[in-house]
C-alpha atoms as a PDB file:
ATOM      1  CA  UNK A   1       0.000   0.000   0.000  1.00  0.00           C
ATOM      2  CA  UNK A   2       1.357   3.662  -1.019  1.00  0.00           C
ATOM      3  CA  UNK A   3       2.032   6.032   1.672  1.00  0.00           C
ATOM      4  CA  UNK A   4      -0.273   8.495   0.018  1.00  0.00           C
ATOM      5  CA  UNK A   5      -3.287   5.492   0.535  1.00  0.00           C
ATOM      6  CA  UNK A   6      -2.015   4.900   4.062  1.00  0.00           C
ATOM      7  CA  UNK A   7      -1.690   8.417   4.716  1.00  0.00           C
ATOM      8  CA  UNK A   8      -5.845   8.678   3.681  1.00  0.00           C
ATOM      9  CA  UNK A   9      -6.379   5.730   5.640  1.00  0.00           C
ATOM     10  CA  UNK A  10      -5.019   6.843   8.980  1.00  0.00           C
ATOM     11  CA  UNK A  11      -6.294  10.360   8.322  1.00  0.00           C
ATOM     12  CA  UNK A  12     -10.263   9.353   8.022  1.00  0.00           C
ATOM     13  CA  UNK A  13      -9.639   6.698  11.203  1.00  0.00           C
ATOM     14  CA  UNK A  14      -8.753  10.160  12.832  1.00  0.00           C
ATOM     15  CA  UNK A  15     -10.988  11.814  12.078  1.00  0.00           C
ATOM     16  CA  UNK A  16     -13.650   9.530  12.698  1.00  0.00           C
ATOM     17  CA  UNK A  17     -12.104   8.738  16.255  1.00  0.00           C
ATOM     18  CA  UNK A  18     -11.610  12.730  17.128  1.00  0.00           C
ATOM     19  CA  UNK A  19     -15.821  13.451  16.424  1.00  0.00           C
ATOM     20  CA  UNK A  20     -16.845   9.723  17.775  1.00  0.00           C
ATOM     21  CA  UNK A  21     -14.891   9.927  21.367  1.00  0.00           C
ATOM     22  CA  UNK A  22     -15.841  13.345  22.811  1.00  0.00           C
ATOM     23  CA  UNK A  23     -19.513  12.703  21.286  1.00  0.00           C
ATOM     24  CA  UNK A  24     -19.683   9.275  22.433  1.00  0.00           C
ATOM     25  CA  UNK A  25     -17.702  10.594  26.054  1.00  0.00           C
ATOM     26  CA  UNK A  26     -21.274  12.791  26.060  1.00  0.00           C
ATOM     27  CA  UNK A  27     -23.288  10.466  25.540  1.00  0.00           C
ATOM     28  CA  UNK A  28     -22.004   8.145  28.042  1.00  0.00           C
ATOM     29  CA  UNK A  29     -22.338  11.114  30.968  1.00  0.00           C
ATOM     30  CA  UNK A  30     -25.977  11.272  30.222  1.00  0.00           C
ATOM     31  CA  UNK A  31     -26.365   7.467  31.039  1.00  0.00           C
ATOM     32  CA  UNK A  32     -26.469   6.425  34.951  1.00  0.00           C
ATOM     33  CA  UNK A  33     -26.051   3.019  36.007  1.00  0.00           C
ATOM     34  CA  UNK A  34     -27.929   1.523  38.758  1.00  0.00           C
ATOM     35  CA  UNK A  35     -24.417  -0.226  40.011  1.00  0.00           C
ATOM     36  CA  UNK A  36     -22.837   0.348  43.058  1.00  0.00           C
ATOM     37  CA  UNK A  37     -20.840   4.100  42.985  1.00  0.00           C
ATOM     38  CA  UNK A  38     -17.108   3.516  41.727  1.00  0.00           C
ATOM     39  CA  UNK A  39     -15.943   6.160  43.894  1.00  0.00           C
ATOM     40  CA  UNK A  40     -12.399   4.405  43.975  1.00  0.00           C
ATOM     41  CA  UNK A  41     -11.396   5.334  40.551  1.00  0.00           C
ATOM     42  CA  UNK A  42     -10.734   9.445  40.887  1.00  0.00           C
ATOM     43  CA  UNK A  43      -7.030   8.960  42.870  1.00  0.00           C
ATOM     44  CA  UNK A  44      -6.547   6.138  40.154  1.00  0.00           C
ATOM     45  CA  UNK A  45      -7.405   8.270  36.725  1.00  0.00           C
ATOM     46  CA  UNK A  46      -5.279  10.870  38.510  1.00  0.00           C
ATOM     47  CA  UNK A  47      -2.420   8.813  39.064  1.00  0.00           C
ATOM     48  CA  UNK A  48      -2.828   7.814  35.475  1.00  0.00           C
ATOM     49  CA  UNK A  49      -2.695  11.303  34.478  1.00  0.00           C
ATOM     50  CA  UNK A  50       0.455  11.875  36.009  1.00  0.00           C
ATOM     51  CA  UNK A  51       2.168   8.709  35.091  1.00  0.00           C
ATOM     52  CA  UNK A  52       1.185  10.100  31.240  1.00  0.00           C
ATOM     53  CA  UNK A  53       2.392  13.549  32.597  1.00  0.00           C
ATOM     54  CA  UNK A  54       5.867  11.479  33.415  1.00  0.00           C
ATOM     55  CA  UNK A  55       5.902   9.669  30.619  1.00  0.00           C
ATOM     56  CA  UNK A  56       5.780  12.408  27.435  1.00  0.00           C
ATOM     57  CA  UNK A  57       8.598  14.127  29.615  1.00  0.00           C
ATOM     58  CA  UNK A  58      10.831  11.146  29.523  1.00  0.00           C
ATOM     59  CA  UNK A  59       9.772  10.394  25.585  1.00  0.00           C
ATOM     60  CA  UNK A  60      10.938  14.017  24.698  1.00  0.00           C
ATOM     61  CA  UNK A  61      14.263  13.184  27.173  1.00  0.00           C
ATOM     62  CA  UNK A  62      14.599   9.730  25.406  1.00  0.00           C
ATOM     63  CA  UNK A  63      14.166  11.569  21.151  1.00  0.00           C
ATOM     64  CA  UNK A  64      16.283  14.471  22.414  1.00  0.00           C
ATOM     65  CA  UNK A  65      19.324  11.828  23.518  1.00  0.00           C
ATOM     66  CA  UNK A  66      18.081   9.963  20.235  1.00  0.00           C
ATOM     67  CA  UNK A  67      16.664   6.879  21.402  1.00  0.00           C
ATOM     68  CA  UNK A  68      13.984   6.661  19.416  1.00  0.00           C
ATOM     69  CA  UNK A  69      12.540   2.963  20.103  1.00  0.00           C
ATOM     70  CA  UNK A  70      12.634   4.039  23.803  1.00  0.00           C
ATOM     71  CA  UNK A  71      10.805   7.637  22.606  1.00  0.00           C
ATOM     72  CA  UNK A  72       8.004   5.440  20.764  1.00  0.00           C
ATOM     73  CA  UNK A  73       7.599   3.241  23.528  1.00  0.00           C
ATOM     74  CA  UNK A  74       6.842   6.125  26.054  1.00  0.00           C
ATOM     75  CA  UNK A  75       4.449   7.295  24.122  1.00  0.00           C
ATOM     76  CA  UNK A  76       2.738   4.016  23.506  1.00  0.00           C
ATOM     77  CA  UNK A  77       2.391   3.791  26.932  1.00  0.00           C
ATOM     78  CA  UNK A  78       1.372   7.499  27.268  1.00  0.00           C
ATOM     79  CA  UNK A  79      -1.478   6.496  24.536  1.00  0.00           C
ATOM     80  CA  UNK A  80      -2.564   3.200  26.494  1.00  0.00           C
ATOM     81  CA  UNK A  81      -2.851   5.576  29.835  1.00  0.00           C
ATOM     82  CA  UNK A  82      -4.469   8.002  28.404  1.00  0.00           C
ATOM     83  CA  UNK A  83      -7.135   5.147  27.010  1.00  0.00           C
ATOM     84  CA  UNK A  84      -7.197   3.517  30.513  1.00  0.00           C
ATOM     85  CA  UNK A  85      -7.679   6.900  32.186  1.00  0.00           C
ATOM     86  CA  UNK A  86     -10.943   7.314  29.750  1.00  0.00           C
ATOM     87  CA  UNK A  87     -12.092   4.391  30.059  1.00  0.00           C
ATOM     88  CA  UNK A  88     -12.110   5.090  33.901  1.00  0.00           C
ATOM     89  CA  UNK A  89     -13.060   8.390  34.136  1.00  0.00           C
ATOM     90  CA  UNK A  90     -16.119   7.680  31.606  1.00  0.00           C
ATOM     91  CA  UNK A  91     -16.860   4.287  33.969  1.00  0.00           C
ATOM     92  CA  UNK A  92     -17.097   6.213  37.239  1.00  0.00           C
ATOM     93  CA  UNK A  93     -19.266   9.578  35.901  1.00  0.00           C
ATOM     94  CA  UNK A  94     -21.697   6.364  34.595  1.00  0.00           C
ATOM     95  CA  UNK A  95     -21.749   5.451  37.993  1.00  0.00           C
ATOM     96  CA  UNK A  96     -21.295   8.160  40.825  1.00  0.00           C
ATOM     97  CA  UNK A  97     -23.107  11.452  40.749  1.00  0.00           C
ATOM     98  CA  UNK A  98     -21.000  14.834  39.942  1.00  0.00           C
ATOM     99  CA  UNK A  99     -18.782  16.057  42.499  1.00  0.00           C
ATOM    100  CA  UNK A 100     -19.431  20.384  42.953  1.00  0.00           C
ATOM    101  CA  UNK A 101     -16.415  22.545  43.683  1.00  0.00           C
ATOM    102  CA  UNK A 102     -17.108  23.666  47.216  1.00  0.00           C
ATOM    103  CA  UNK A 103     -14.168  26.147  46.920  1.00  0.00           C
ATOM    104  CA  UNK A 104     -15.285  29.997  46.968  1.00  0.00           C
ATOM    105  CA  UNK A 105     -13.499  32.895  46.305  1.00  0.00           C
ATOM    106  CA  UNK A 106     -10.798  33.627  43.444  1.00  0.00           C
ATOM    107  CA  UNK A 107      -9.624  29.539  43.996  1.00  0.00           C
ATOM    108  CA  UNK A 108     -12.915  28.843  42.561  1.00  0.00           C
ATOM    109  CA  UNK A 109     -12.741  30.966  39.689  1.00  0.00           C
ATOM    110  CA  UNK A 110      -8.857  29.093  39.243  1.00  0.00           C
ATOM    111  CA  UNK A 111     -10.235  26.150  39.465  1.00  0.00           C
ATOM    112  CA  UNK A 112     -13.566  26.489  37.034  1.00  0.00           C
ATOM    113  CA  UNK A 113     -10.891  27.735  34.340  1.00  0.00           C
ATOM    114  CA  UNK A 114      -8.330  25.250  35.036  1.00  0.00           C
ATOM    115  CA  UNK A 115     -11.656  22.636  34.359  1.00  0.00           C
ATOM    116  CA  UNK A 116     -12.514  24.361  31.461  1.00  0.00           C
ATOM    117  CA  UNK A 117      -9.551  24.392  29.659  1.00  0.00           C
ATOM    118  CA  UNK A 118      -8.490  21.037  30.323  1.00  0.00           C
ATOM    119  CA  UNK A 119     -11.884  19.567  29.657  1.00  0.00           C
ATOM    120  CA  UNK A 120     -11.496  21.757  26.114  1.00  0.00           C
ATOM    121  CA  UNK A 121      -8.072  20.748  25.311  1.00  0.00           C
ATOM    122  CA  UNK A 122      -8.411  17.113  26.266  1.00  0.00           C
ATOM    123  CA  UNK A 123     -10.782  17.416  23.202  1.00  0.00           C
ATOM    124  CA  UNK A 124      -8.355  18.929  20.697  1.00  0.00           C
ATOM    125  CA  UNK A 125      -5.635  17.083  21.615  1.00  0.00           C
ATOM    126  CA  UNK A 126      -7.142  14.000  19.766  1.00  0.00           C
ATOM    127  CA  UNK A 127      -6.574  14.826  16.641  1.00  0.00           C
ATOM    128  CA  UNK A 128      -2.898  16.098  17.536  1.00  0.00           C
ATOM    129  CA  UNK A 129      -2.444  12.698  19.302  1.00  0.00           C
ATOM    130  CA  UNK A 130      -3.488  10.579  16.373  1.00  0.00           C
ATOM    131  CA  UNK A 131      -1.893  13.104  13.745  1.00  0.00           C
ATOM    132  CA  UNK A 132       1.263  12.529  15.480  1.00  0.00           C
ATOM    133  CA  UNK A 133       1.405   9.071  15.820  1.00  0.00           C
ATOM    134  CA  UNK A 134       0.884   8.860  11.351  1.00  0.00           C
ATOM    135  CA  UNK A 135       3.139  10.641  11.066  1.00  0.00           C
ATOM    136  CA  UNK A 136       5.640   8.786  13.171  1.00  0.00           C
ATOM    137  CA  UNK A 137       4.000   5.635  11.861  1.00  0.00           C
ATOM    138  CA  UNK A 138       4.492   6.532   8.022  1.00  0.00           C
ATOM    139  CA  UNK A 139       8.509   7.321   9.109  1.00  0.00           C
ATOM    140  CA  UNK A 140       7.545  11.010   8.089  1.00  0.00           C
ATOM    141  CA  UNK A 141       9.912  12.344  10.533  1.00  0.00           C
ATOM    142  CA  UNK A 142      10.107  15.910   9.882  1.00  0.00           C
ATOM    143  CA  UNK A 143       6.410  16.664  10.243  1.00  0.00           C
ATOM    144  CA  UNK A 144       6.250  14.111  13.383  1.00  0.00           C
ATOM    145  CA  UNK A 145       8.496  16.419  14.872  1.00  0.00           C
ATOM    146  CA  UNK A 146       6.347  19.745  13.520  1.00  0.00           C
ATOM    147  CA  UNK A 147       2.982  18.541  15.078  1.00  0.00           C
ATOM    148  CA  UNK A 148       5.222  16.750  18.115  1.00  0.00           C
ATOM    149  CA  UNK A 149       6.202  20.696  18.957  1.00  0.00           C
ATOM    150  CA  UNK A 150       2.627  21.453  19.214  1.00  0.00           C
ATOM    151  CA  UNK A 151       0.985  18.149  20.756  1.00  0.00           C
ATOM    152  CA  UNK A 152       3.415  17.565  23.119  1.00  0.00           C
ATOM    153  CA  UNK A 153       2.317  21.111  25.737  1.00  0.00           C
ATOM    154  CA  UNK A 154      -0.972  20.333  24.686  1.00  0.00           C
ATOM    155  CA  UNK A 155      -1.161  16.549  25.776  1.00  0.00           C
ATOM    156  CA  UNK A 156       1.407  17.411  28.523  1.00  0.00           C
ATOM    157  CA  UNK A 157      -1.156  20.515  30.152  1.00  0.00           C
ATOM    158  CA  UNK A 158      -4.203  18.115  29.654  1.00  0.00           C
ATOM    159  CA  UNK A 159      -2.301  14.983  31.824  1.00  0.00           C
ATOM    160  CA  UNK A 160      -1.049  17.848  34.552  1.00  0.00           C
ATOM    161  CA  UNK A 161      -4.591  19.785  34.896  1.00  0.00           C
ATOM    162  CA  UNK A 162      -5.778  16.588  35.270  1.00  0.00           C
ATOM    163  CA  UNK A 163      -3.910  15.581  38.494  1.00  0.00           C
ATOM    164  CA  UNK A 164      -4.674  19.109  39.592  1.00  0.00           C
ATOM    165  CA  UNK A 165      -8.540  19.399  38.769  1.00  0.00           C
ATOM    166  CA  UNK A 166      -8.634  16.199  40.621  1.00  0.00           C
ATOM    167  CA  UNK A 167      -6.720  17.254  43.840  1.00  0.00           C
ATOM    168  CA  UNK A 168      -8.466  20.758  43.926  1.00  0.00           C
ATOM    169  CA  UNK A 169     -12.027  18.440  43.678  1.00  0.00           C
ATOM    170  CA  UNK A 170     -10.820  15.913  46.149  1.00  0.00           C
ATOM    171  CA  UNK A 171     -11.449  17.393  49.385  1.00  0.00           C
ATOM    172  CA  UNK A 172     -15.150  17.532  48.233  1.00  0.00           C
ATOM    173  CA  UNK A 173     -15.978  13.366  47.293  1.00  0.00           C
ATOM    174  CA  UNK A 174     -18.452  12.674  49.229  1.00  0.00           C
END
């Protein structure tokens, strides 16, 4: 298969996967099952978060010494965390009611935009995600690295505001 074929391929499985998970990631909030709460999962997504945090750091490390089966092997596990930390997250909203910020003040107004922006740029960094990966897949290393440059802050603010959303919201699980 050409690279220009793959290249269509991998481009329509993104898109299809950056519209289908946020939509379907909505969907799945508006469903509530009558199971018992899994209010264990928040200090587990969190940890996941930060172990993905970890991870892209060390994959930049590992390209910048030029290791780059260690670089793509970060990663891979930065993409299977992410997944599990979905797959969680999704799993316990199904099952536990929403947690309110009980903060007040100008903390509450940090936290509501560190929320926002990280619920907003968990969104668009999808695409960059999957984008990234082609292009590392089709060995098109000089626009891996061009997206990289903008994926990596993105993906890397998303996995920190995630460990912080949830340790700013902790103190309020019931």
């Amino acid at each position: 298969m050409s690279k220009e074929v793959q290249e269509k391929k991998y481009k329509r499985i993104i898109t299809i996967l950056s519209v289908v998970i946020p939509l379907a990631v909505a969907a799945l909030f508006g469903i509530k099952l009558d199971v018992e709460p899994l209010s264990f999962l928040p200090p587990i997504y969190a940890t996941i978060n930060g172990i993905t945090a970890v991870l892209l750091i060390f994959a930049v490390i590992a390209i910048k010494k030029g290791n780059r089966k260690t670089h793509e092997r970060l990663n891979t596990l930065a993409i299977i965390c992410s997944v599990l930390f979905l797959v969680m997250y999704v799993a316990y909203h199904m099952t536990s009611d929403s947690t309110t910020y009980g903060g007040e003040g100008i903390i509450k107004y940090v936290y509501y935009f560190i929320l926002i922006t990280h619920i907003l740029l968990s969104i668009v960094v999808i695409p960059f995600v999957l984008l990234t990966l082609m292009r590392a897949k089709l060995e098109e290393f000089p626009k891996h690295k061009k997206i990289a440059k903008i994926t990596f802050p993105l993906w890397l603010y998303v996995a920190v505001t995630g460990v912080i959303v949830y340790l700013m919201i902790s103190p309020y699980y019931v």
